[in-house]
N, C-alpha and C. Protein backbone atom coordinates (compact mmCIF):
# COMPACT_ATOMS: atom_id res chain seq x y z
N UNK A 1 0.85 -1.18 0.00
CA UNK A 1 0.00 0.00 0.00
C UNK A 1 0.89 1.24 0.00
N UNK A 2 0.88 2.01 -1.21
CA UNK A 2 1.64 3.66 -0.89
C UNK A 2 1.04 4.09 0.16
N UNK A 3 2.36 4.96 0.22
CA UNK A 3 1.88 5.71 2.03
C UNK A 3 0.73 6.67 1.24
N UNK A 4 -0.27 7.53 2.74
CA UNK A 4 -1.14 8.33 2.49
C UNK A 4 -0.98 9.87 2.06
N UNK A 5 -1.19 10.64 1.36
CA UNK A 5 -1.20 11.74 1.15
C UNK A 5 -1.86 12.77 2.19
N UNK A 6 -1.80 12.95 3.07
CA UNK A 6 -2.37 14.07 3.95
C UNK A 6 -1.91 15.27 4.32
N UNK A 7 -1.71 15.91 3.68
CA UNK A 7 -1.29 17.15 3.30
C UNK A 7 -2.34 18.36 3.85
N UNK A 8 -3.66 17.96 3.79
CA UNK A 8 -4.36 19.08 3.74
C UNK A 8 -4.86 19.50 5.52
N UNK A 9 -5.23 20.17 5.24
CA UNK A 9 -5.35 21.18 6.58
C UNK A 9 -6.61 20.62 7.81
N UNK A 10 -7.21 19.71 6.94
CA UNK A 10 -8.76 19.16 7.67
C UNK A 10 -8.23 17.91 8.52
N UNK A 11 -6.47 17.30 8.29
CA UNK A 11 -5.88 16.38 9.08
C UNK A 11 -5.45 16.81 10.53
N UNK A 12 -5.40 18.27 10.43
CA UNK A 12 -4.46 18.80 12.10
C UNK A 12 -5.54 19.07 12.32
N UNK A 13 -6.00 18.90 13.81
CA UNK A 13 -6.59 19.15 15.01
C UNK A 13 -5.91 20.21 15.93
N UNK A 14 -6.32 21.43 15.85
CA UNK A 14 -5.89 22.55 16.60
C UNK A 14 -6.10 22.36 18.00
N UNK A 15 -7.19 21.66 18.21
CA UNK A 15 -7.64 21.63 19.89
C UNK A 15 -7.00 20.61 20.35
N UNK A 16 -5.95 20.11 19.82
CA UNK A 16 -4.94 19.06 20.31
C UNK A 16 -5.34 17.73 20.36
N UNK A 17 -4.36 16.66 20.90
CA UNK A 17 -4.43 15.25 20.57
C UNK A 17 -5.44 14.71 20.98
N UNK A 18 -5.69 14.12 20.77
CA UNK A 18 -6.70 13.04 21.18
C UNK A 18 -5.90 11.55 21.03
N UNK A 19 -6.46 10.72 21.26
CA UNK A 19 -5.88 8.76 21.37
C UNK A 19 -6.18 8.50 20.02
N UNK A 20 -5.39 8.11 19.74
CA UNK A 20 -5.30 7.32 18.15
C UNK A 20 -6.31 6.01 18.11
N UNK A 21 -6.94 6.36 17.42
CA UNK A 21 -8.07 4.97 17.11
C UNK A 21 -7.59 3.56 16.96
N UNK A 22 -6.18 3.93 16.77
CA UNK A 22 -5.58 2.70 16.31
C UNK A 22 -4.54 1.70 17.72
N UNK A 23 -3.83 2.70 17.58
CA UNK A 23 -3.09 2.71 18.42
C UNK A 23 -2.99 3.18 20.11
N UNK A 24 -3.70 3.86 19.83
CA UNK A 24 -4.05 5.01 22.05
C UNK A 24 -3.47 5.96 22.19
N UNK A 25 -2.03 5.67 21.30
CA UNK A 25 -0.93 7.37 21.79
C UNK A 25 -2.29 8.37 21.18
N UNK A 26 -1.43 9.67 22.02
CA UNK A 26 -2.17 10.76 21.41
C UNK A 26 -1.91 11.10 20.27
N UNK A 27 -2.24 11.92 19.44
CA UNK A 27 -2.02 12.39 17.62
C UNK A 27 -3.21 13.60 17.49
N UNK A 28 -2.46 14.39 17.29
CA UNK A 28 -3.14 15.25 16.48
C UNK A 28 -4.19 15.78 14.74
N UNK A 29 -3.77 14.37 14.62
CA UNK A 29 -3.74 14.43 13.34
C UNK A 29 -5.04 13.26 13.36
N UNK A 30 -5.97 13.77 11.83
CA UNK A 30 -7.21 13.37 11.95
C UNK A 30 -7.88 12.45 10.65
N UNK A 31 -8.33 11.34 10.49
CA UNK A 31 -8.90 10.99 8.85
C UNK A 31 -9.96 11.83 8.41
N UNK A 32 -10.09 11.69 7.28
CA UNK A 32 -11.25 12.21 6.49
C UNK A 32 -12.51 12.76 6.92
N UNK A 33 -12.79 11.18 8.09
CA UNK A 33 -13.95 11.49 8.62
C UNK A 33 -13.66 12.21 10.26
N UNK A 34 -12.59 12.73 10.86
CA UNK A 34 -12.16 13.41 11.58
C UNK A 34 -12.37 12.17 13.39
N UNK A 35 -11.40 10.80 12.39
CA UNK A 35 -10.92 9.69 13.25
C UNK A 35 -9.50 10.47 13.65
N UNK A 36 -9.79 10.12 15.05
CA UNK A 36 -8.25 10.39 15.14
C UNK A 36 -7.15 9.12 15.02
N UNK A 37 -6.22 9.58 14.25
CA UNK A 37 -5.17 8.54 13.68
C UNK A 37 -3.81 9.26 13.17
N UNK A 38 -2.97 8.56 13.44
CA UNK A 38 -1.67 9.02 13.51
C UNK A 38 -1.43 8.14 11.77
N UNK A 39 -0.93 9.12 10.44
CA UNK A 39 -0.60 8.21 9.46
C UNK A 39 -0.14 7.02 9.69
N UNK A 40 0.99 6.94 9.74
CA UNK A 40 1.38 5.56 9.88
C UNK A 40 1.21 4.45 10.34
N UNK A 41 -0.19 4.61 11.23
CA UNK A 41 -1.22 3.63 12.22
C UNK A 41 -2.51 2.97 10.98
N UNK A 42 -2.79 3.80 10.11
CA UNK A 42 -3.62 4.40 9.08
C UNK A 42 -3.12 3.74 7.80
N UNK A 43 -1.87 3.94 7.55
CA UNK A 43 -1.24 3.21 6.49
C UNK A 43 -1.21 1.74 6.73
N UNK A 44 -0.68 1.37 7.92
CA UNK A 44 -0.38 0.25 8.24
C UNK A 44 -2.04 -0.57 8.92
N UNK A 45 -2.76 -0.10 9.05
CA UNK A 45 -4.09 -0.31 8.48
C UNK A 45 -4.73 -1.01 7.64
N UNK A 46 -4.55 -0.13 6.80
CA UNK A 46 -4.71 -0.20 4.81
C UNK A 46 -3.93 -1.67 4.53
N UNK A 47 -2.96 -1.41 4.78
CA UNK A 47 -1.98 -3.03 4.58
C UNK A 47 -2.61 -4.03 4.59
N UNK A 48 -3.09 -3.80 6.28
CA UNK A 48 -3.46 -5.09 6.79
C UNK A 48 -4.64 -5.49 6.36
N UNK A 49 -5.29 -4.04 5.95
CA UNK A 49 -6.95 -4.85 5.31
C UNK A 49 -7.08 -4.82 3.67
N UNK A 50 -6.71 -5.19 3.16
CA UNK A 50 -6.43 -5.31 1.88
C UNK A 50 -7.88 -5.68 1.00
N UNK A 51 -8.85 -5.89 1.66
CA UNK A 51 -9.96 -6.24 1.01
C UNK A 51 -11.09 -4.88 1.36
N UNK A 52 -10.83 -4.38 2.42
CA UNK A 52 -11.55 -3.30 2.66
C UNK A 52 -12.46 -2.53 1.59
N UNK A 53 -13.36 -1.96 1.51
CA UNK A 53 -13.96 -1.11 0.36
C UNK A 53 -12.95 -0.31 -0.01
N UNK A 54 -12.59 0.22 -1.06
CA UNK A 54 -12.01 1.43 -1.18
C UNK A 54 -12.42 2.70 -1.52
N UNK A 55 -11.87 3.87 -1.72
CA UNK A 55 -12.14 4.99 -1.80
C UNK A 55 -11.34 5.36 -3.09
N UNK A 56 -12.22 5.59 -4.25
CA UNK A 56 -12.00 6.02 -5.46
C UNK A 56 -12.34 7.52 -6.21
N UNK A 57 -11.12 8.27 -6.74
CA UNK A 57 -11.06 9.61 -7.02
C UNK A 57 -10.83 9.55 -8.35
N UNK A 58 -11.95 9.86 -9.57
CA UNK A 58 -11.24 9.50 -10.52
C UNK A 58 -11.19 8.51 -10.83
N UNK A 59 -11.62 7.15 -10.47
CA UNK A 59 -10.93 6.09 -11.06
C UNK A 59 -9.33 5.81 -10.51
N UNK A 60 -9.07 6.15 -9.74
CA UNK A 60 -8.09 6.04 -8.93
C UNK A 60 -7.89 5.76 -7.43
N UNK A 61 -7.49 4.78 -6.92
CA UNK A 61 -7.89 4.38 -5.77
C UNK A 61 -6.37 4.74 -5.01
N UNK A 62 -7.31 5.75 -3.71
CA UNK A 62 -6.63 6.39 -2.49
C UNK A 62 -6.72 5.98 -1.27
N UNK A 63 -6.95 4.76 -1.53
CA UNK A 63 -6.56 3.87 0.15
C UNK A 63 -8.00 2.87 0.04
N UNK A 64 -7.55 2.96 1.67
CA UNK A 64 -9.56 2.79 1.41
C UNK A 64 -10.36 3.44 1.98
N UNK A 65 -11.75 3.13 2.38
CA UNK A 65 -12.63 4.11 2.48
C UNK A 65 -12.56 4.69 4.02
N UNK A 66 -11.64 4.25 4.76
CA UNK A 66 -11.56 4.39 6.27
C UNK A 66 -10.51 5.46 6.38
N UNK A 67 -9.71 4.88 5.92
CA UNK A 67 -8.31 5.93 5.25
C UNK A 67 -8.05 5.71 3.81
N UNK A 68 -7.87 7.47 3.51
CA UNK A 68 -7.17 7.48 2.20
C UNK A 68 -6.80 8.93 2.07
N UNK A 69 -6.01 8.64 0.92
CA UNK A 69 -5.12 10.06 0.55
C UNK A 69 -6.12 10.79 0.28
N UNK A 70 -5.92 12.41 0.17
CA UNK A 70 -6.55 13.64 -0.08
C UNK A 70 -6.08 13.82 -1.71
N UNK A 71 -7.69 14.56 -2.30
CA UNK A 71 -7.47 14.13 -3.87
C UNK A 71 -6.61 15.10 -4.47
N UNK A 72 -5.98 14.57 -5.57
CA UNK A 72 -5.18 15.26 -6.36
C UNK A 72 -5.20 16.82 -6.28
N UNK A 73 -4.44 17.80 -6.43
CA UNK A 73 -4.98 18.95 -6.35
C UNK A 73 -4.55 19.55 -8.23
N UNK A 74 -5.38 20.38 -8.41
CA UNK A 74 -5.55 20.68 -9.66
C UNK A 74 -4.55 21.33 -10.06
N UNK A 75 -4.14 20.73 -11.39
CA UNK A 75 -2.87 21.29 -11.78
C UNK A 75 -3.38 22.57 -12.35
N UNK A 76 -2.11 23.74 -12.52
CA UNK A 76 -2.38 24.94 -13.05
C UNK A 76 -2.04 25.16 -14.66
């Protein structure tokens, strides 16, 4: 599984950590649906569920539907 793209701004949690869904440490950092999850808990996730639904952009598949990368951003 490529790692996740999370780049965008709707992943940081300003009001600070919360327990990782995955894992328990705290993380600031948030999925799509504003799970708290530390990437690499998230990636390694994805790995493990390999059958999971996925999440398709385009015809292009960005993880899966629990986690996935943030879509392409438009070229200029």
């Amino acid at each position: 599984m490529p790692l996740l793209d999370w780049h965008g701004a709707q992943h940081f949690d300003h009001t600070g950590p919360h327990p990782c869904a995955l894992c328990g440490k705290p993380t600031p950092l948030r999925s799509h649906q504003g799970e708290p999850a530390h990437k690499v808990c998230a990636e390694d996730w994805n790995d493990r569920h390999p059958d999971a639904p996925r999440h398709l952009h385009k015809g292009h598949d960005h993880g899966t539907v629990r986690f996935h990368s943030d879509a392409p951003k438009k070229e200029s």
